[in-house]
Protein backbone atom coordinates (compact mmCIF):
# COMPACT_ATOMS: atom_id res chain seq x y z
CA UNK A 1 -170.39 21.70 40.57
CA UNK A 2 -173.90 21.52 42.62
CA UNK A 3 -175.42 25.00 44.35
CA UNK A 4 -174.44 23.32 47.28
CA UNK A 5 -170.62 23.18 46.65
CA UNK A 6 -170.90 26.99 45.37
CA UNK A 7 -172.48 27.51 48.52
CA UNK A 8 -169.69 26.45 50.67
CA UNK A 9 -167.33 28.45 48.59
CA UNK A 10 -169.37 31.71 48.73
CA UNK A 11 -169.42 30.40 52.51
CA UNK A 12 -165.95 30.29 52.75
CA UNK A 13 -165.64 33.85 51.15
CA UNK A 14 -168.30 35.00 53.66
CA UNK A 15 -170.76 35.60 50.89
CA UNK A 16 -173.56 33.38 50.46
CA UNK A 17 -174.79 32.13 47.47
CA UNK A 18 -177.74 34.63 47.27
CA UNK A 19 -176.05 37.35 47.53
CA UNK A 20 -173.39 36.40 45.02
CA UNK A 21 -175.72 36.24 42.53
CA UNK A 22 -177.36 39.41 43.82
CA UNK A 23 -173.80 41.25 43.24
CA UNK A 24 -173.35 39.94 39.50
CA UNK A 25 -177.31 40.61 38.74
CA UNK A 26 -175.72 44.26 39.96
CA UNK A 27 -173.13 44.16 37.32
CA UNK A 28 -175.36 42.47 34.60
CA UNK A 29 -178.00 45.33 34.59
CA UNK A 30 -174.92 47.84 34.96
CA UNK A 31 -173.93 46.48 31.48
CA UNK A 32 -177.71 46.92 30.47
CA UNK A 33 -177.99 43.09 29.41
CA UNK A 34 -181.67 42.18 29.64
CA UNK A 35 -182.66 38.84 31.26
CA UNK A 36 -183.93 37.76 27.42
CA UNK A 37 -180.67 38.50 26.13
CA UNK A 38 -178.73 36.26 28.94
CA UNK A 39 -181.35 33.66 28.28
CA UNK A 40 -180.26 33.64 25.19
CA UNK A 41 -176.45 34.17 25.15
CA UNK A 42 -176.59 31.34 27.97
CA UNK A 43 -178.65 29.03 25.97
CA UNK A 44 -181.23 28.69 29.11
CA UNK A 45 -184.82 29.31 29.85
CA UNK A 46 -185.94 32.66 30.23
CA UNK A 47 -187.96 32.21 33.64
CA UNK A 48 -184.43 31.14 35.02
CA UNK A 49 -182.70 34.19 34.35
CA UNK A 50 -185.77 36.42 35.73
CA UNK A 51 -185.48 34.83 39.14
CA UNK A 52 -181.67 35.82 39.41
CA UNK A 53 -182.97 39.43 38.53
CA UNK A 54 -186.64 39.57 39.89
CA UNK A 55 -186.77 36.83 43.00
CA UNK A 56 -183.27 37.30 43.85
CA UNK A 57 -182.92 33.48 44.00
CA UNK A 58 -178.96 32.24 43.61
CA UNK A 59 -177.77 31.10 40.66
CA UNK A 60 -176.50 27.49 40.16
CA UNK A 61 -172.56 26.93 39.59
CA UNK A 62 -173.18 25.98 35.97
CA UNK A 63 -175.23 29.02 35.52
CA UNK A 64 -172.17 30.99 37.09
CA UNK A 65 -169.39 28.64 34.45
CA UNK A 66 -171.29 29.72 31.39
CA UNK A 67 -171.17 33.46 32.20
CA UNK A 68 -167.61 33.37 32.72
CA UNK A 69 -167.12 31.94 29.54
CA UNK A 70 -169.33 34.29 28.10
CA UNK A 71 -169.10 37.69 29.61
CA UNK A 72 -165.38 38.83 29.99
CA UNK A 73 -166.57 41.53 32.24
CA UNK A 74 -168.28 38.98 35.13
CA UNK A 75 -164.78 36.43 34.37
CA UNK A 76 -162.68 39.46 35.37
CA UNK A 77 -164.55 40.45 38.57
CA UNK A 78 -164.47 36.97 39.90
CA UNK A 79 -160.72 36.55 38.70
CA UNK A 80 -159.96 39.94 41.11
CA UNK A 81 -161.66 39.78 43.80
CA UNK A 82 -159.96 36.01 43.92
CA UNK A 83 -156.35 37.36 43.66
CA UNK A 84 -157.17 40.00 45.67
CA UNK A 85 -158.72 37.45 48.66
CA UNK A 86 -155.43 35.20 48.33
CA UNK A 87 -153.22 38.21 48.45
CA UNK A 88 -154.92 39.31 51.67
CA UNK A 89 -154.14 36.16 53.70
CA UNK A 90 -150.82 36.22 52.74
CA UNK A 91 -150.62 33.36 49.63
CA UNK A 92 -149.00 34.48 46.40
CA UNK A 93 -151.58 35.08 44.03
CA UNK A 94 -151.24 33.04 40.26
CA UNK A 95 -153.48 35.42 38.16
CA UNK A 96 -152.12 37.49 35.68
């Protein structure tokens, strides 16, 4: 999945990319997880992680994959505010 295709579902959610990754910077630094230590845990370069948190450029879908699969907290926030968006227009939600 390109930036471009997480773009049009951010778009779709009427949150663009950018801010997306501004919200789960928010939650990252709530945790107090330095940008070393997702550099690390991610298995990417350092200078990638300190644009998310210092030049507030959007993260890339695979970027966004491989802190799902690593960070229960960020996996649960995206899971609810999903169920939440299909139970607001009406569609029966499948998350559990």
């Amino acid at each position: 999945m390109s930036r471009e295709i997480l773009w049009q579902i951010c778009h779709k959610t009427e949150v663009d990319n950018r801010e997306f990754s501004e919200i789960l910077v928010k939650m990252i630094r709530d945790e107090r997880i330095s940008t070393k230590q997702i550099a690390r845990d991610l298995n990417i370069p350092t200078e990638r992680a300190r644009n998310w948190f210092y030049r507030n450029t959007g993260m890339t879908a695979l970027d966004l994959m491989m802190m799902m699969h690593r960070y229960e907290f960020i996996r649960q926030a995206i899971e609810y505010s999903f169920s939440n968006k299909t139970n607001q227009t009406g569609q029966v939600s499948n998350a559990t």
